[in-house]
N, C-alpha and C. Protein backbone atom coordinates (compact mmCIF):
# COMPACT_ATOMS: atom_id res chain seq x y z
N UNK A 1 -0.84 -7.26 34.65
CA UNK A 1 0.47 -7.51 34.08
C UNK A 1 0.44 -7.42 32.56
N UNK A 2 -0.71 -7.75 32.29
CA UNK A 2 -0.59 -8.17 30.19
C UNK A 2 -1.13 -6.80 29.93
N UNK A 3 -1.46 -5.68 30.23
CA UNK A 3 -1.95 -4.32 30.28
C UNK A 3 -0.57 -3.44 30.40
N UNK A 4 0.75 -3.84 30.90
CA UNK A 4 1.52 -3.44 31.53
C UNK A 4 2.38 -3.59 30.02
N UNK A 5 2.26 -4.97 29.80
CA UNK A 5 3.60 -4.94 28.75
C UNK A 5 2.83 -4.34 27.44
N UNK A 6 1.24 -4.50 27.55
CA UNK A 6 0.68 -4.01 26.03
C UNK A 6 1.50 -2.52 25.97
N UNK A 7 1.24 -1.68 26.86
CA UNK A 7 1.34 -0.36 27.54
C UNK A 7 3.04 -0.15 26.84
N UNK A 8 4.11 -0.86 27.19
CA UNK A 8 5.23 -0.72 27.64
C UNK A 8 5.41 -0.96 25.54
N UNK A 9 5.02 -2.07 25.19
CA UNK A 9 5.06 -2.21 23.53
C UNK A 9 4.68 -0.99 22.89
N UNK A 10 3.45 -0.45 23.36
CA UNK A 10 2.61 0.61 22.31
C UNK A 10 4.02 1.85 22.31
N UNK A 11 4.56 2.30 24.00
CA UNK A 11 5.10 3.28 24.02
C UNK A 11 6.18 3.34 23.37
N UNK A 12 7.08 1.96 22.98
CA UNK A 12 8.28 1.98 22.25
C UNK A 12 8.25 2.22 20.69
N UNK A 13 7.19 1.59 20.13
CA UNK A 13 6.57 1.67 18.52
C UNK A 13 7.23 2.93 18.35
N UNK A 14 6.69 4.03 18.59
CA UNK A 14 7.58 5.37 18.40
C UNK A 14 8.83 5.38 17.76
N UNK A 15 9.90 5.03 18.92
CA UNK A 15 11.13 4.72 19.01
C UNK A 15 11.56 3.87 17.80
N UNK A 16 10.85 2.93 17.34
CA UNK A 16 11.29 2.25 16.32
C UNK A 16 11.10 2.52 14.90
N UNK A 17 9.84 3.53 14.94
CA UNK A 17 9.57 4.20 13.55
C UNK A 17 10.71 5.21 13.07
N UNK A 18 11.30 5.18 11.95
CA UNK A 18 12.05 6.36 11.63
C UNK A 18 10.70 7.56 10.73
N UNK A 19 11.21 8.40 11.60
CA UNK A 19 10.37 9.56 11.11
C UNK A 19 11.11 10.32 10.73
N UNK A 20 10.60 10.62 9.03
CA UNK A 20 11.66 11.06 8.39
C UNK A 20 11.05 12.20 7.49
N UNK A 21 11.23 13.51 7.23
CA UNK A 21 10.69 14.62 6.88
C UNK A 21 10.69 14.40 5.36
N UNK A 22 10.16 14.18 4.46
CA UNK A 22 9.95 14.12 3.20
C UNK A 22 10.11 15.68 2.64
N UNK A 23 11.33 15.78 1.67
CA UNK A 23 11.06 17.42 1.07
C UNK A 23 11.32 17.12 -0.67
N UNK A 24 10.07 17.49 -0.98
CA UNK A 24 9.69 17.68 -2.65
C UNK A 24 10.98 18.31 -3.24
N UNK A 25 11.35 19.29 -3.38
CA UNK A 25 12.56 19.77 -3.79
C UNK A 25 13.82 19.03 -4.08
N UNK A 26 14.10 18.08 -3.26
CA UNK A 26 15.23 17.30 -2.75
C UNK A 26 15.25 16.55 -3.59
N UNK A 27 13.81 15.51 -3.84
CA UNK A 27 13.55 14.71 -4.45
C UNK A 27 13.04 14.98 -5.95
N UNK A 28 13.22 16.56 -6.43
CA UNK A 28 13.09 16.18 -7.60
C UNK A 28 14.53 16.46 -8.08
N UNK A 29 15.71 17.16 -7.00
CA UNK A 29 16.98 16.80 -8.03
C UNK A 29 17.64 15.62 -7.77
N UNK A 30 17.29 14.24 -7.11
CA UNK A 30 17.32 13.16 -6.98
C UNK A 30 16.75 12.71 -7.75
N UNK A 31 15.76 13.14 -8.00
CA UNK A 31 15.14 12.20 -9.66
C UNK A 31 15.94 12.23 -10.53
N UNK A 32 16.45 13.01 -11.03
CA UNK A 32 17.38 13.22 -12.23
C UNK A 32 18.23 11.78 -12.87
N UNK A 33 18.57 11.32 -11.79
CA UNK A 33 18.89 9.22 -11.71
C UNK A 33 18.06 8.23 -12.49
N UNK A 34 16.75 9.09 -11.81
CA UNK A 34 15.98 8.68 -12.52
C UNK A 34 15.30 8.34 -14.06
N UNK A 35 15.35 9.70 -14.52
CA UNK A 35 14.67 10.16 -15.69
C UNK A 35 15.07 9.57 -16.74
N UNK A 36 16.28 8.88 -16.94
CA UNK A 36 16.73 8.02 -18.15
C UNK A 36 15.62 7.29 -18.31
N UNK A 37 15.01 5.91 -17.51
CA UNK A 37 14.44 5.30 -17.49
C UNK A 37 13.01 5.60 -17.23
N UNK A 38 12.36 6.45 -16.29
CA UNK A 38 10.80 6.81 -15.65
C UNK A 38 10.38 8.35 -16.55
N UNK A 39 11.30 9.00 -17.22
CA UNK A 39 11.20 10.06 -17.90
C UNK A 39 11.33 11.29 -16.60
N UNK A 40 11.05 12.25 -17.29
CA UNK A 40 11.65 13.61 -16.27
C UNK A 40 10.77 13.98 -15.10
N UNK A 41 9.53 13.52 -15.34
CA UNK A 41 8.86 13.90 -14.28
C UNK A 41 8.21 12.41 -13.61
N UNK A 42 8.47 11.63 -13.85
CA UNK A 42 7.95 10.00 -13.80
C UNK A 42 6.67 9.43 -14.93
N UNK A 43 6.76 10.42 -16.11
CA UNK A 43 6.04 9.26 -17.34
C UNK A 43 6.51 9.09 -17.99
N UNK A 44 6.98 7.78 -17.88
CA UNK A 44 8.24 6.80 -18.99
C UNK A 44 7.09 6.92 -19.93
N UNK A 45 7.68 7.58 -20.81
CA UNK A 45 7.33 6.79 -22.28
C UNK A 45 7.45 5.35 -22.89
N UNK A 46 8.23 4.85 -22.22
CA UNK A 46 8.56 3.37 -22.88
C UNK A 46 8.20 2.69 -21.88
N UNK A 47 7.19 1.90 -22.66
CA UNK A 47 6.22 1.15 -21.65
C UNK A 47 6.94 0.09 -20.93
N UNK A 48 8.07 0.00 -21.20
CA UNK A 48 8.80 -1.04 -20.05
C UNK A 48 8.68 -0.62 -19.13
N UNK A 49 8.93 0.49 -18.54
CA UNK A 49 9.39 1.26 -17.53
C UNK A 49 8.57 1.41 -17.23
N UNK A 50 8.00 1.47 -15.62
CA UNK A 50 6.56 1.70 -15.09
C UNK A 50 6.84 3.40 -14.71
N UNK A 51 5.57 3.65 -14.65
CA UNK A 51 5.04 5.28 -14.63
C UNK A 51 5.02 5.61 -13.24
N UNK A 52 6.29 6.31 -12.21
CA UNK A 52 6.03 6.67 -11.18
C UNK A 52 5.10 7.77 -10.52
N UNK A 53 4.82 8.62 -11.47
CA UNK A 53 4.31 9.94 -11.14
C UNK A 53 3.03 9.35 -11.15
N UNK A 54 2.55 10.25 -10.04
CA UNK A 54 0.81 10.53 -9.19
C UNK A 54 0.99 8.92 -8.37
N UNK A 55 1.92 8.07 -8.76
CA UNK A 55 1.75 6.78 -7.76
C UNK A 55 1.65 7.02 -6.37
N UNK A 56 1.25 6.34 -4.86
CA UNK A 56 0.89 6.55 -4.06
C UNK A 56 2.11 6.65 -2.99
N UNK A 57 2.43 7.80 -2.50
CA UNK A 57 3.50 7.84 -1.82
C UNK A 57 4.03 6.69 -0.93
N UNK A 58 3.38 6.35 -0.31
CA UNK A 58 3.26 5.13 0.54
C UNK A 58 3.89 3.82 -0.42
N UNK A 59 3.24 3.66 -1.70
CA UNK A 59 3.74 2.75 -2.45
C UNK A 59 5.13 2.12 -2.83
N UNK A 60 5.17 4.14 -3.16
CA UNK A 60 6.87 4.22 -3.61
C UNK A 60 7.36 4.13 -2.56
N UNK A 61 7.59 4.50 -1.75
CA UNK A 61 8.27 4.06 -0.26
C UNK A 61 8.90 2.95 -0.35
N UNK A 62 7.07 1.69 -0.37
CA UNK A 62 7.30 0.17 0.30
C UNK A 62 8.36 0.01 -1.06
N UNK A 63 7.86 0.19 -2.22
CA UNK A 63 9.26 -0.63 -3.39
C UNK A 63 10.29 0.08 -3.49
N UNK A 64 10.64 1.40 -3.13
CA UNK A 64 12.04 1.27 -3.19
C UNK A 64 12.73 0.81 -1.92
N UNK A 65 11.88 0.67 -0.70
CA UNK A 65 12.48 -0.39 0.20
C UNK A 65 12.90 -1.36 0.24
N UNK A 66 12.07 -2.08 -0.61
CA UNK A 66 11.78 -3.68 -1.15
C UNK A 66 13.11 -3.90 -2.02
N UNK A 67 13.28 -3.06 -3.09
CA UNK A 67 14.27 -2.79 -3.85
C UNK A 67 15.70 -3.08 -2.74
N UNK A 68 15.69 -2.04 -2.49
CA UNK A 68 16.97 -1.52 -1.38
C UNK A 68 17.31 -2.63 -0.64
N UNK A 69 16.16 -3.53 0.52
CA UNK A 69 16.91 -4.83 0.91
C UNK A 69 16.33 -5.84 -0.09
N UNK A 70 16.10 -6.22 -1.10
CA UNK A 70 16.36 -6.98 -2.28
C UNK A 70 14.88 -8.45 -1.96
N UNK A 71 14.11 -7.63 -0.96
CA UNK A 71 12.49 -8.28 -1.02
C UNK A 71 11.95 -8.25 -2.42
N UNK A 72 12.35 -7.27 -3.18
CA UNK A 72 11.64 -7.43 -4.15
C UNK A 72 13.39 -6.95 -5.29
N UNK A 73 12.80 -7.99 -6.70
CA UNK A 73 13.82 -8.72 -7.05
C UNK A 73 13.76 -7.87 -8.73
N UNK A 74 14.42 -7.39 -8.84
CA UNK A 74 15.18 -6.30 -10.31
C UNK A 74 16.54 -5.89 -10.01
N UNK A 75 17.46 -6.04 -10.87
CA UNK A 75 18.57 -6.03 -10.83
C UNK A 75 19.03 -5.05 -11.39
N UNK A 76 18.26 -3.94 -12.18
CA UNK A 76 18.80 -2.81 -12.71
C UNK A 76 18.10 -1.85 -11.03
N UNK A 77 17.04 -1.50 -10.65
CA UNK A 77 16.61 -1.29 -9.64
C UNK A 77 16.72 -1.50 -8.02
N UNK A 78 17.30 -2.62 -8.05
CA UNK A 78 18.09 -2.95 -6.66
C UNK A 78 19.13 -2.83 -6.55
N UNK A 79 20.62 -2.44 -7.92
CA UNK A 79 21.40 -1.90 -7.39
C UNK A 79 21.70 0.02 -7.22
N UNK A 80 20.31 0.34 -8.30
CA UNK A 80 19.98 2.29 -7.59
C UNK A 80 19.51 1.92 -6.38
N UNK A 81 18.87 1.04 -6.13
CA UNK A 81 17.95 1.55 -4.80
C UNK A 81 19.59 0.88 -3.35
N UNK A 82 19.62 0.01 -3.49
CA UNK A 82 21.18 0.07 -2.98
C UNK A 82 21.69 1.30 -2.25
N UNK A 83 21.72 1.91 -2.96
CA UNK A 83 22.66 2.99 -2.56
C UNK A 83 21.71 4.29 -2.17
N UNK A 84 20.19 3.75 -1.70
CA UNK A 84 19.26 4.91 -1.30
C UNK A 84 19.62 5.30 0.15
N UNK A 85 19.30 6.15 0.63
CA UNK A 85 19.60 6.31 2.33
C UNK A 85 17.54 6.85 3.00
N UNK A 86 17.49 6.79 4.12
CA UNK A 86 15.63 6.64 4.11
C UNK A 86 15.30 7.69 3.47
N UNK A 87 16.27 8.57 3.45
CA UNK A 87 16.16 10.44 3.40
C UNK A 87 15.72 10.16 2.06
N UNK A 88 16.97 9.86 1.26
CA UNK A 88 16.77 9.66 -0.45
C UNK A 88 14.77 9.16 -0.32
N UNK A 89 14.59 8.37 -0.32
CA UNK A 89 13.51 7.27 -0.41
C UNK A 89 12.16 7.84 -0.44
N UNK A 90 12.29 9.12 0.98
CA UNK A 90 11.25 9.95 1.07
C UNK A 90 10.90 10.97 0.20
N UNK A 91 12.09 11.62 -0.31
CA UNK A 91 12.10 12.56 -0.60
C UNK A 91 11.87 12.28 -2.79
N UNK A 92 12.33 10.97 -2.68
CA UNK A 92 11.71 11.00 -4.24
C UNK A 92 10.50 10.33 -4.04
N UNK A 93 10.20 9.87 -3.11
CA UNK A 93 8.97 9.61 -3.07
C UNK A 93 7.78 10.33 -2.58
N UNK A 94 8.24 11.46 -2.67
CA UNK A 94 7.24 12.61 -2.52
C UNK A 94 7.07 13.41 -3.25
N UNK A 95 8.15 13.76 -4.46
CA UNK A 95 8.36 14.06 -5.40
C UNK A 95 7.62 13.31 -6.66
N UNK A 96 7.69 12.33 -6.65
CA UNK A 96 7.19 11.52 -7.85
C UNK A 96 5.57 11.34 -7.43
N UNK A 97 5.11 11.23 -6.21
CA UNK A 97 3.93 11.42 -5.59
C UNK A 97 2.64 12.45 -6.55
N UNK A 98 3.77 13.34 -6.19
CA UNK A 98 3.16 14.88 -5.97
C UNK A 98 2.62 15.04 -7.77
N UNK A 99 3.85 14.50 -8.87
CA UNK A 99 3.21 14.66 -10.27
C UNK A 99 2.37 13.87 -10.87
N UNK A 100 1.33 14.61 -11.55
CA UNK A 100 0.49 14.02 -12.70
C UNK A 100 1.08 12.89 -13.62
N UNK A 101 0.20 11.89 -13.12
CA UNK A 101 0.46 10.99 -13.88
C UNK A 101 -0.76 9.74 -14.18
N UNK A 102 -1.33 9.32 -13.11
CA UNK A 102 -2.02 8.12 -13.21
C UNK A 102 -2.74 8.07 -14.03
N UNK A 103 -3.43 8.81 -14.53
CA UNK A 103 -4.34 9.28 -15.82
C UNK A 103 -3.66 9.35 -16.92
N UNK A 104 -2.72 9.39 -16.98
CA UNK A 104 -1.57 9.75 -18.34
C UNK A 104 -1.60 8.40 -18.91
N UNK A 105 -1.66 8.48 -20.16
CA UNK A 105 -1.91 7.13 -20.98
C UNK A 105 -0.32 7.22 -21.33
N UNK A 106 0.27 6.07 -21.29
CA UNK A 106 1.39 6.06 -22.17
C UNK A 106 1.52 6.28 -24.09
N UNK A 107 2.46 7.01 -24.42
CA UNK A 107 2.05 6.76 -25.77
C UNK A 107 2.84 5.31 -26.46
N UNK A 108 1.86 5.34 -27.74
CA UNK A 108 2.17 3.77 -28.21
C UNK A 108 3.31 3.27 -29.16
């Protein structure tokens, strides 16, 4: 019986994941929202602003999720991410992924 429902859990997981096609393109004219603040390709120059580019896709995901239902708490950032849809989410987050950055020193 406890083999039965493990079985019956594993097969639904599927069903509950949104699988969602990430396209680079999409997400870099969705950046554009962006670039005031993270700069054009995601290296803010102004060290307020954290440096999205080369960050870990996965990362950007979890915070602009976090953002979006308001787990995680910025008020210039949770009301862009607000208005993200999963599509948006993936797609700059594959975008901002994909550029050089982590190595990029900010300038001073």
């Amino acid at each position: 019986m406890k083999i039965i429902k493990v079985l019956l859990i594993i097969l639904t997981i599927p069903l509950s994941i949104q699988n969602v096609a990430a396209d680079y393109n999409a997400g870099q004219e969705k950046s554009q929202v962006c670039a005031g603040c993270h700069g054009a390709d995601g290296n803010s120059q102004i060290t307020m602003y954290p440096r999205l580019a080369g960050q870990h896709r996965d990362y950007l995901v979890y915070a602009l999720e976090g953002y979006r239902s308001g787990d995680r708490k910025n008020a210039i950032m949770s009301g862009f991410a607000k208005g993200l849809s999963d599509q948006d989410i993936q797609d700059l987050s594959e975008y901002y992924s994909m550029q050089k950055g982590l190595k990029t020193l900010p300038k001073k």
